[in-house]
PDB file of N, CA and C in Angstrom:
ATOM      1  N   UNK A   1       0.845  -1.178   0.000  1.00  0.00           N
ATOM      2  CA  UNK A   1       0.000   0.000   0.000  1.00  0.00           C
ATOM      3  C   UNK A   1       0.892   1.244   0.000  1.00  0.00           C
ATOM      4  N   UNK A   2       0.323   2.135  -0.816  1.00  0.00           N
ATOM      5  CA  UNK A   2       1.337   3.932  -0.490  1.00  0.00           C
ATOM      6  C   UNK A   2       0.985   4.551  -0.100  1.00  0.00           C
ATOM      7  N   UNK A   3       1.724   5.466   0.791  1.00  0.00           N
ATOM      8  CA  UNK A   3       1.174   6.245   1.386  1.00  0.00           C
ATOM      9  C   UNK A   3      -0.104   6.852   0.951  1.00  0.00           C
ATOM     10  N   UNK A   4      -0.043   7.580  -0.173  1.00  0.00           N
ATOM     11  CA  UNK A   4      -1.070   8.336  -1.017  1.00  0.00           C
ATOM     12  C   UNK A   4      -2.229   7.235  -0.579  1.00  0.00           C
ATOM     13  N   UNK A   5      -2.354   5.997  -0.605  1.00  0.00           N
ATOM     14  CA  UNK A   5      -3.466   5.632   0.048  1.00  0.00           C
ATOM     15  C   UNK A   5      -4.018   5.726   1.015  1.00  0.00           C
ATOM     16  N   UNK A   6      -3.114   5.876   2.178  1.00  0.00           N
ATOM     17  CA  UNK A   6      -3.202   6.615   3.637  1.00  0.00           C
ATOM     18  C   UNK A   6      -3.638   7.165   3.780  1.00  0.00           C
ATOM     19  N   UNK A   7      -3.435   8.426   3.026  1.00  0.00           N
ATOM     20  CA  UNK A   7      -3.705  10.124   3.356  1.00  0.00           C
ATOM     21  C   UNK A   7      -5.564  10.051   2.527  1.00  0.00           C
ATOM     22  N   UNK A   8      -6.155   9.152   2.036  1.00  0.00           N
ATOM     23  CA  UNK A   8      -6.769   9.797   1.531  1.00  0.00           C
ATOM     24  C   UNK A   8      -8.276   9.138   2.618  1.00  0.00           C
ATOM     25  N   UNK A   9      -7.727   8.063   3.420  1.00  0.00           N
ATOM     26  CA  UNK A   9      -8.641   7.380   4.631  1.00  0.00           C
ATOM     27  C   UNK A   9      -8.957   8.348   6.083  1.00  0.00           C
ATOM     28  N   UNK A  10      -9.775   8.159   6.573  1.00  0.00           N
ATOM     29  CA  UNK A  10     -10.320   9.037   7.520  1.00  0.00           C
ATOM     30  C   UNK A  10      -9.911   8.184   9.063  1.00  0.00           C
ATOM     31  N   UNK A  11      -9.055   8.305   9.842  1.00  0.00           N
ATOM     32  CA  UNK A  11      -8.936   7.952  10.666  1.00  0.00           C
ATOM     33  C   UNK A  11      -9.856   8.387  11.828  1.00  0.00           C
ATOM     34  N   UNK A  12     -10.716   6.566  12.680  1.00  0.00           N
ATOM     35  CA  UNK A  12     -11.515   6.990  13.220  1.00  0.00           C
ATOM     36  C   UNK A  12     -11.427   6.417  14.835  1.00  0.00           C
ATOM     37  N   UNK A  13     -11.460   6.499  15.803  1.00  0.00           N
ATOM     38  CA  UNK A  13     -11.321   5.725  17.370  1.00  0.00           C
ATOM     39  C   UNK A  13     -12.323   4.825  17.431  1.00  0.00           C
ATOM     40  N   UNK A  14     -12.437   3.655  17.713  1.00  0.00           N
ATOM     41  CA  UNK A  14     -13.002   2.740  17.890  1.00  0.00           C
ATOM     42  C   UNK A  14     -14.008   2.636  18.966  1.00  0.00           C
ATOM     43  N   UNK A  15     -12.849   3.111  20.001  1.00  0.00           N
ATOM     44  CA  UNK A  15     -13.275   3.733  21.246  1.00  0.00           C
ATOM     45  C   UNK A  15     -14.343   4.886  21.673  1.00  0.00           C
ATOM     46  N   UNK A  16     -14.605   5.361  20.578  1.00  0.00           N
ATOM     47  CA  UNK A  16     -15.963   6.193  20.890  1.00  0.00           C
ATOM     48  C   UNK A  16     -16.140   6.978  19.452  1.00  0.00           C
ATOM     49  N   UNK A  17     -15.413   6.185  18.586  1.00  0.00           N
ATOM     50  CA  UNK A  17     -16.424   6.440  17.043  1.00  0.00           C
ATOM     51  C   UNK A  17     -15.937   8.075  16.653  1.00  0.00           C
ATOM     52  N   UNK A  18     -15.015   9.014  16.634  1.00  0.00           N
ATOM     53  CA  UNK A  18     -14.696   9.684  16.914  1.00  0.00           C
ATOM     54  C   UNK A  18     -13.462  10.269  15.752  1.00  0.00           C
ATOM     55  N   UNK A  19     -13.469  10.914  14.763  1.00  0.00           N
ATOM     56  CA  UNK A  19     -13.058  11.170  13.753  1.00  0.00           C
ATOM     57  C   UNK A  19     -11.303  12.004  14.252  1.00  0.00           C
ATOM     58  N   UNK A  20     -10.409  11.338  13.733  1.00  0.00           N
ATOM     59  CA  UNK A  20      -9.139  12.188  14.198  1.00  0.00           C
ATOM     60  C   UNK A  20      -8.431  12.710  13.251  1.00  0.00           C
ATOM     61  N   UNK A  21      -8.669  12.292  12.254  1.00  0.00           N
ATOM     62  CA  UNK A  21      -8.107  13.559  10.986  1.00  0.00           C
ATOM     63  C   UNK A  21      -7.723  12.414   9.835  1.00  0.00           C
ATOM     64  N   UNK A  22      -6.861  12.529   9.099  1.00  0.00           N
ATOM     65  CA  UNK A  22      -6.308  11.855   7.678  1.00  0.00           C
ATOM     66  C   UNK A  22      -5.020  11.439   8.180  1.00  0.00           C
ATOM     67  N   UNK A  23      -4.158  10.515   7.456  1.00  0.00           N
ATOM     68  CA  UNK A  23      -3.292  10.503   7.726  1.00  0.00           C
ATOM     69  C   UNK A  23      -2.248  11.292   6.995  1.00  0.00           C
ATOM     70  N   UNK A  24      -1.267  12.330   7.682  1.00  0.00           N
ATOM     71  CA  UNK A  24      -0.090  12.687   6.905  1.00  0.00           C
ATOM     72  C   UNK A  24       1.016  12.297   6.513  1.00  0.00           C
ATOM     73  N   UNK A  25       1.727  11.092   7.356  1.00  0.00           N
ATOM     74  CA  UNK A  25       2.936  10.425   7.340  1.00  0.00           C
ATOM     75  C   UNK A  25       2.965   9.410   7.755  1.00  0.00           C
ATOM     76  N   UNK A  26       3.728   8.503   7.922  1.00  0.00           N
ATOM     77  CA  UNK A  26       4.420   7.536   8.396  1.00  0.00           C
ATOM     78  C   UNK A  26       5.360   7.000   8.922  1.00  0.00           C
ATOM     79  N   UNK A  27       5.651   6.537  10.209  1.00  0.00           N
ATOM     80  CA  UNK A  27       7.046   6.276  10.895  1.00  0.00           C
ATOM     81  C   UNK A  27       7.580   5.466  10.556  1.00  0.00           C
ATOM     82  N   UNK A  28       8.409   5.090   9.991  1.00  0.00           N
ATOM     83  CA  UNK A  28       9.218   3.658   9.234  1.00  0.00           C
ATOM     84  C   UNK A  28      10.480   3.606  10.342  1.00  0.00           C
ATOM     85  N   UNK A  29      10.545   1.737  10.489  1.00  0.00           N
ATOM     86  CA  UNK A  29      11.837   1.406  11.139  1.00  0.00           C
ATOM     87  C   UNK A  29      12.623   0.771   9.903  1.00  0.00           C
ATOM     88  N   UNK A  30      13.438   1.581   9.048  1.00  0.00           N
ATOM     89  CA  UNK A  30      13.944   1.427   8.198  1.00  0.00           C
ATOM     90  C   UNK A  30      15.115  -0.088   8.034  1.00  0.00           C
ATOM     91  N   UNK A  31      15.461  -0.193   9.183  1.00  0.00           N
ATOM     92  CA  UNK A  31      16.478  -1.740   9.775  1.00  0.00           C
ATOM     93  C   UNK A  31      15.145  -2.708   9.591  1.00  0.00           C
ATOM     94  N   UNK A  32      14.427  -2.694   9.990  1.00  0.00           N
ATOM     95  CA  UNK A  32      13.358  -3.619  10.123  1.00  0.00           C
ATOM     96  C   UNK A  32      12.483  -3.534   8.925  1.00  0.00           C
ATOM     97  N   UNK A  33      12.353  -2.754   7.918  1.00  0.00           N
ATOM     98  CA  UNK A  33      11.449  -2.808   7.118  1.00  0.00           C
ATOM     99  C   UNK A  33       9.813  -2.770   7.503  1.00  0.00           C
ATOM    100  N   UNK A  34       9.543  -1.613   8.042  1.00  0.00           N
ATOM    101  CA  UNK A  34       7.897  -2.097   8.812  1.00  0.00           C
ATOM    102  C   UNK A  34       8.081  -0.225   9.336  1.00  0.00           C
ATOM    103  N   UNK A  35       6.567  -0.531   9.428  1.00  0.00           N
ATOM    104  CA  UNK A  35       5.538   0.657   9.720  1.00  0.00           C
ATOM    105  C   UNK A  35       5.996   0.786  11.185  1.00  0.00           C
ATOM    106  N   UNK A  36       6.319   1.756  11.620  1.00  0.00           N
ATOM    107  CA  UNK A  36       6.105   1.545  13.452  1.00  0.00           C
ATOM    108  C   UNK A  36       4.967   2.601  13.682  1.00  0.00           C
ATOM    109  N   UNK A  37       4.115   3.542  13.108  1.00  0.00           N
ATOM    110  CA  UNK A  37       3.534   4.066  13.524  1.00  0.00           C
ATOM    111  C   UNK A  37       2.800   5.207  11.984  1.00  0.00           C
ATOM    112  N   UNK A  38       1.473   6.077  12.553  1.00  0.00           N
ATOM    113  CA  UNK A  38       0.676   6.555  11.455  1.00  0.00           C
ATOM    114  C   UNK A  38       0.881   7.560  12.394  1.00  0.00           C
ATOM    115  N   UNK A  39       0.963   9.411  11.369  1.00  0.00           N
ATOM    116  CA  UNK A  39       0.735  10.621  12.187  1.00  0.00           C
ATOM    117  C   UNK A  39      -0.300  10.770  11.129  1.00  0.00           C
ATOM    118  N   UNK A  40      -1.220  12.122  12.261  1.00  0.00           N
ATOM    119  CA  UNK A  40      -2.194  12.539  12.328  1.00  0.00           C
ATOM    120  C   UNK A  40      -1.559  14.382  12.599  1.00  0.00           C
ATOM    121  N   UNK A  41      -2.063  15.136  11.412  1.00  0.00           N
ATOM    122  CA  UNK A  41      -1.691  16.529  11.537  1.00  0.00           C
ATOM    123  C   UNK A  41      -2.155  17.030  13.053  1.00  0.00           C
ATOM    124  N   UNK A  42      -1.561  18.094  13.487  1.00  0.00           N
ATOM    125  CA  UNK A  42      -1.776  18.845  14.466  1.00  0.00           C
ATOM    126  C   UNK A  42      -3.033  19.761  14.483  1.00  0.00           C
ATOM    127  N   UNK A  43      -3.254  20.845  14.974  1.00  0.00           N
ATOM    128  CA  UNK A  43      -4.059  21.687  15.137  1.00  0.00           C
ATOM    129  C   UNK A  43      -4.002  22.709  13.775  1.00  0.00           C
ATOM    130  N   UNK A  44      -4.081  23.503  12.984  1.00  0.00           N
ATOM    131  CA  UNK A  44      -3.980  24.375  12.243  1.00  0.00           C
ATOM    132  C   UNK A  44      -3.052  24.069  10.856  1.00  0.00           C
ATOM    133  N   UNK A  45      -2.998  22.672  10.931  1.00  0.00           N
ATOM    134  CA  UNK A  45      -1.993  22.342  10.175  1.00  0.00           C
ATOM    135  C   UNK A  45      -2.967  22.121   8.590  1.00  0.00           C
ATOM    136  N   UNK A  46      -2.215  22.521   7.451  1.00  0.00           N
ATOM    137  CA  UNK A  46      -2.685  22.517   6.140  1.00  0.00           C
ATOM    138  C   UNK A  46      -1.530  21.821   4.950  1.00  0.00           C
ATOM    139  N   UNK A  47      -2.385  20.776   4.527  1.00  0.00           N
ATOM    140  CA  UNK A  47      -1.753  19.805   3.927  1.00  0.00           C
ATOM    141  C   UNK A  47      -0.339  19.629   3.954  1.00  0.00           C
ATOM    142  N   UNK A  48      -0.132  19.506   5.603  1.00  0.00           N
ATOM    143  CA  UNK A  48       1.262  19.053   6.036  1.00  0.00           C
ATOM    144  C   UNK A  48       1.864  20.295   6.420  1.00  0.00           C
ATOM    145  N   UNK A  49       1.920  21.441   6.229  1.00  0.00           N
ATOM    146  CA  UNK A  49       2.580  22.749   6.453  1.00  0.00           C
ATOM    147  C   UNK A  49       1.513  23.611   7.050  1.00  0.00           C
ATOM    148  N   UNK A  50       2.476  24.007   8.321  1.00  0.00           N
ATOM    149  CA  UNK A  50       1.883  25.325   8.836  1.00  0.00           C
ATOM    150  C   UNK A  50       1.016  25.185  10.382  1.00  0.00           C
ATOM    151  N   UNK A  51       2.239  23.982  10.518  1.00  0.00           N
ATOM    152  CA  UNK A  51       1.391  23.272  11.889  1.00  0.00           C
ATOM    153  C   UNK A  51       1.653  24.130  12.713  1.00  0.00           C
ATOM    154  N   UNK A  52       0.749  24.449  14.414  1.00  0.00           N
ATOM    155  CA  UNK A  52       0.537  25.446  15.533  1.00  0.00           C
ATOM    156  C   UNK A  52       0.626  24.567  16.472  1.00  0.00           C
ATOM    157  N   UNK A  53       0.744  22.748  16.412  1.00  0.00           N
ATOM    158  CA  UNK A  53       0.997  22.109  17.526  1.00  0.00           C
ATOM    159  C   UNK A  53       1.652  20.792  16.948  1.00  0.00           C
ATOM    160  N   UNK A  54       1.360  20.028  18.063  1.00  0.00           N
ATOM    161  CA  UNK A  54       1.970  18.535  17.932  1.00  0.00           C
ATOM    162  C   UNK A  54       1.427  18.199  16.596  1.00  0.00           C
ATOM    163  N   UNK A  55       1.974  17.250  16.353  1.00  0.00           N
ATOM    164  CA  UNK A  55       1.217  15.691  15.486  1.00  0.00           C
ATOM    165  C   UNK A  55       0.617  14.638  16.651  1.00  0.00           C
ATOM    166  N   UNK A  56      -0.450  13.967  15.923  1.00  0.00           N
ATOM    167  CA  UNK A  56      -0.723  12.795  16.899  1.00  0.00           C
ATOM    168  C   UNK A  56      -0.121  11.946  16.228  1.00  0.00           C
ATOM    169  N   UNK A  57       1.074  10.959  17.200  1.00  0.00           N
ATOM    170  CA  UNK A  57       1.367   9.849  16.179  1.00  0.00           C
ATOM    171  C   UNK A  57       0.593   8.905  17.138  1.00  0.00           C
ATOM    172  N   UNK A  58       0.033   7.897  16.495  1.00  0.00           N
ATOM    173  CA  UNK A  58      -0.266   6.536  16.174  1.00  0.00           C
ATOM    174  C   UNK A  58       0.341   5.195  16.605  1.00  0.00           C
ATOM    175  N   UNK A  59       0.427   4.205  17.313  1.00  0.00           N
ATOM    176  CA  UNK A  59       1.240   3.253  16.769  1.00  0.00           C
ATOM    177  C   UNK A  59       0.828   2.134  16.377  1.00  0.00           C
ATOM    178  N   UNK A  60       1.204   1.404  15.057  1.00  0.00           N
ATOM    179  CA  UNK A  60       1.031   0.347  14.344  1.00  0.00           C
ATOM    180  C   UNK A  60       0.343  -0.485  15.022  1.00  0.00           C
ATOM    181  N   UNK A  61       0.629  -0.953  16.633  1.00  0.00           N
ATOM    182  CA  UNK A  61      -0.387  -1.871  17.339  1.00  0.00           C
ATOM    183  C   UNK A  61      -1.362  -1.233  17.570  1.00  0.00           C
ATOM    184  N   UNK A  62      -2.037   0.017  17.533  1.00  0.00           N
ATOM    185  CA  UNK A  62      -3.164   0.642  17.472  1.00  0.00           C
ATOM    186  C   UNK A  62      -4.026   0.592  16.403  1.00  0.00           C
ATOM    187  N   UNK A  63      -3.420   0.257  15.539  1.00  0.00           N
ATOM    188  CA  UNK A  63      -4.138   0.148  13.735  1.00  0.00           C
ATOM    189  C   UNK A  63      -5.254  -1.212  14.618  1.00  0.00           C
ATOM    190  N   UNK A  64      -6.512  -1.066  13.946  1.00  0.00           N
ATOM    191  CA  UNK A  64      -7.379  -2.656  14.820  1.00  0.00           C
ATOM    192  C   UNK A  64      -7.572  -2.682  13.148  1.00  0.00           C
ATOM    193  N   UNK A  65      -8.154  -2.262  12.005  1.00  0.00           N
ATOM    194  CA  UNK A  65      -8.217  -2.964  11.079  1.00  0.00           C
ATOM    195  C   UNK A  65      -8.052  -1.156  10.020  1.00  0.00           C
ATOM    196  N   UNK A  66      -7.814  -1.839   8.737  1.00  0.00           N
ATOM    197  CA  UNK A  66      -7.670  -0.695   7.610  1.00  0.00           C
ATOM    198  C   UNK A  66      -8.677  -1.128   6.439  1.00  0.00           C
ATOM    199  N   UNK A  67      -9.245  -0.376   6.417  1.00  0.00           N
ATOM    200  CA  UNK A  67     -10.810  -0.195   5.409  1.00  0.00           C
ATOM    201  C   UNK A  67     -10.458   0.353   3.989  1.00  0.00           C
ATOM    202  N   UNK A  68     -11.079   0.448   3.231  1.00  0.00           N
ATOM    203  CA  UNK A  68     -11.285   0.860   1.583  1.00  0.00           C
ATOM    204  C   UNK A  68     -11.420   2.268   2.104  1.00  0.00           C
ATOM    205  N   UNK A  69     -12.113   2.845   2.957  1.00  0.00           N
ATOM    206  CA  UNK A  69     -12.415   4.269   3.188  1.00  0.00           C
ATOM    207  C   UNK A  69     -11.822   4.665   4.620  1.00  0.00           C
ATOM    208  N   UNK A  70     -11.797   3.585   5.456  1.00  0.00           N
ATOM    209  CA  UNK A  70     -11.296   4.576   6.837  1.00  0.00           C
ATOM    210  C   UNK A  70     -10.110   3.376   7.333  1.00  0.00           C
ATOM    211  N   UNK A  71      -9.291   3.880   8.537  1.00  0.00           N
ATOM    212  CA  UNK A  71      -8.789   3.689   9.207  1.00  0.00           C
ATOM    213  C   UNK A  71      -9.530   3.335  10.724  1.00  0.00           C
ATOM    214  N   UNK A  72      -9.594   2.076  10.806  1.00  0.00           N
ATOM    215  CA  UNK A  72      -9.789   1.852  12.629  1.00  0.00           C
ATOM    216  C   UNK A  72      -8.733   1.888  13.488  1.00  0.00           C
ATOM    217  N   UNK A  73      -8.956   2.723  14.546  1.00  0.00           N
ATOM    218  CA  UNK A  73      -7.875   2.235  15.480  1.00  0.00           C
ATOM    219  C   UNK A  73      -8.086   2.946  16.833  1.00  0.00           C
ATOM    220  N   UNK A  74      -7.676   2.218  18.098  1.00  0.00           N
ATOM    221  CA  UNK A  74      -7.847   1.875  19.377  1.00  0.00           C
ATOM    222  C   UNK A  74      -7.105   2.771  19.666  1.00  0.00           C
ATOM    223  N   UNK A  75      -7.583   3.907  20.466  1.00  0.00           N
ATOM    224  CA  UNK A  75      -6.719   5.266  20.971  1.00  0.00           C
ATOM    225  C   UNK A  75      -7.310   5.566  22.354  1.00  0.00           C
ATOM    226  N   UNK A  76      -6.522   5.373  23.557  1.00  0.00           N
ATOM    227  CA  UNK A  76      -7.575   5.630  24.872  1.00  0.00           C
ATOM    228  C   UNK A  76      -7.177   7.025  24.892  1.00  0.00           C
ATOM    229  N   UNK A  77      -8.242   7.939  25.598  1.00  0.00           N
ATOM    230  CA  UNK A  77      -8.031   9.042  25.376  1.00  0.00           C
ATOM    231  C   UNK A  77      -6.947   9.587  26.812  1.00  0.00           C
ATOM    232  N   UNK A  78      -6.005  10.197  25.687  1.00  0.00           N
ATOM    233  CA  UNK A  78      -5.078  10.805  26.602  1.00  0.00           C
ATOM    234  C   UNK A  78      -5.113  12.120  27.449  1.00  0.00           C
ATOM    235  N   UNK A  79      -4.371  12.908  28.574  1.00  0.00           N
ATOM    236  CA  UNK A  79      -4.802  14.536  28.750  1.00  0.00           C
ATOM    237  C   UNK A  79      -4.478  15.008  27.825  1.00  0.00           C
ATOM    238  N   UNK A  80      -3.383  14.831  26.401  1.00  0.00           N
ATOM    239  CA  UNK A  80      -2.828  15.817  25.729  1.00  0.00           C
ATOM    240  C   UNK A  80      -3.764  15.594  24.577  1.00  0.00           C
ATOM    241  N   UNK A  81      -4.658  14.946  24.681  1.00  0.00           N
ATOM    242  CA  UNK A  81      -6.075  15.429  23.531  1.00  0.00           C
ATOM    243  C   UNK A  81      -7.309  16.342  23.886  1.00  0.00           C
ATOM    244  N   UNK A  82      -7.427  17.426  23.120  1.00  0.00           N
ATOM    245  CA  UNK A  82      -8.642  17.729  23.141  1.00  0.00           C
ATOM    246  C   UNK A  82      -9.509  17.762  22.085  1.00  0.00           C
ATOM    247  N   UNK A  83     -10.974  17.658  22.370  1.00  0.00           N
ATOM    248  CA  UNK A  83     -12.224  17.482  21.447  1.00  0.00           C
ATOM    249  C   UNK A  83     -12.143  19.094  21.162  1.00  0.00           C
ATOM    250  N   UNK A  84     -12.348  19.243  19.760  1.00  0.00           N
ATOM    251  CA  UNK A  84     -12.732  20.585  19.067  1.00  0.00           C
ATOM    252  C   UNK A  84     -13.560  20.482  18.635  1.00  0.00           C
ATOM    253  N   UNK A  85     -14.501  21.272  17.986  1.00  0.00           N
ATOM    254  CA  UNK A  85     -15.956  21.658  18.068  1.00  0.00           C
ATOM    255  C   UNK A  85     -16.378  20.846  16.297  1.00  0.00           C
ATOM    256  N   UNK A  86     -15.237  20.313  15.741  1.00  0.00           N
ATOM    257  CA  UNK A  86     -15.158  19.433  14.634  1.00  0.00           C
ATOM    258  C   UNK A  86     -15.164  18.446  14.942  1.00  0.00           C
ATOM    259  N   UNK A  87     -15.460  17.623  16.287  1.00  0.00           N
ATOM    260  CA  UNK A  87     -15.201  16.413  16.696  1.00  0.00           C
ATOM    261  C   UNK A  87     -14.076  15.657  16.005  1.00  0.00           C
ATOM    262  N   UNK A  88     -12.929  16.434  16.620  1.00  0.00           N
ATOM    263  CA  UNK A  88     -11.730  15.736  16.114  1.00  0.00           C
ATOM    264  C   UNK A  88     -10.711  16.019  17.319  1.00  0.00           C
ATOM    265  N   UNK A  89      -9.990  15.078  17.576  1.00  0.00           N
ATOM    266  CA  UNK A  89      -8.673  15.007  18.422  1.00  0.00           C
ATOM    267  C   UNK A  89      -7.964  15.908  18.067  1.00  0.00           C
ATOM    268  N   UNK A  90      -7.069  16.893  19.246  1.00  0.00           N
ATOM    269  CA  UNK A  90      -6.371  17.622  18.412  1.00  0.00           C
ATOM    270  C   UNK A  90      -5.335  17.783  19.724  1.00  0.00           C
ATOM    271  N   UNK A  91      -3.691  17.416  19.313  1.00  0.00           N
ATOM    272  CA  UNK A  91      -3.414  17.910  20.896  1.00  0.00           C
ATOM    273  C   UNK A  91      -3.114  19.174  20.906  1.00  0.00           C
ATOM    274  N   UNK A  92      -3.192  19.934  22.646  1.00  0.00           N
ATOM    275  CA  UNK A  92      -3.084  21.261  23.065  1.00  0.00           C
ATOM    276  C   UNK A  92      -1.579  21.572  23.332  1.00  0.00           C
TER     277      UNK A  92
END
């Protein structure tokens, strides 16, 4: 799969159904050949540039399954997330 397929799925929490953005990147363990993890843009961030906070990264054991249209995955909610009025994760 390429990235470009990534970015174009809607990553969603399992855990309470809960929309967290697209994916922008990917963490690669380049020795190992493998995914270690999916980011999720920050707050104000526009197609990758012009971010005002963190990234949420992801990790690969969090992926629970990958869809034709979305991304599932198991995220307990942390303090450094907050709900914005887009119902989307965003950290502060």
């Amino acid at each position: 799969m390429k990235i470009s397929e990534f970015q174009t799925k809607d990553v969603v929490n399992v855990l309470d159904g809960k929309r967290l953005g697209n994916v922008s990147d990917l963490e690669l363990n380049l020795n190992q050949g493998r995914v270690e993890a999916i980011v999720i843009p920050g707050p104000g961030k526009f197609l990758g540039l012009f971010s005002s906070g963190n990234d949420v990264v992801i990790p690969w054991k969090n992926i629970v399954k990958i869809g034709k249209d979305v991304v599932l995955v198991r995220l307990e909610e942390s303090p450094g997330l907050l709900q914005n009025s887009d119902d989307e994760y965003q950290p502060y």
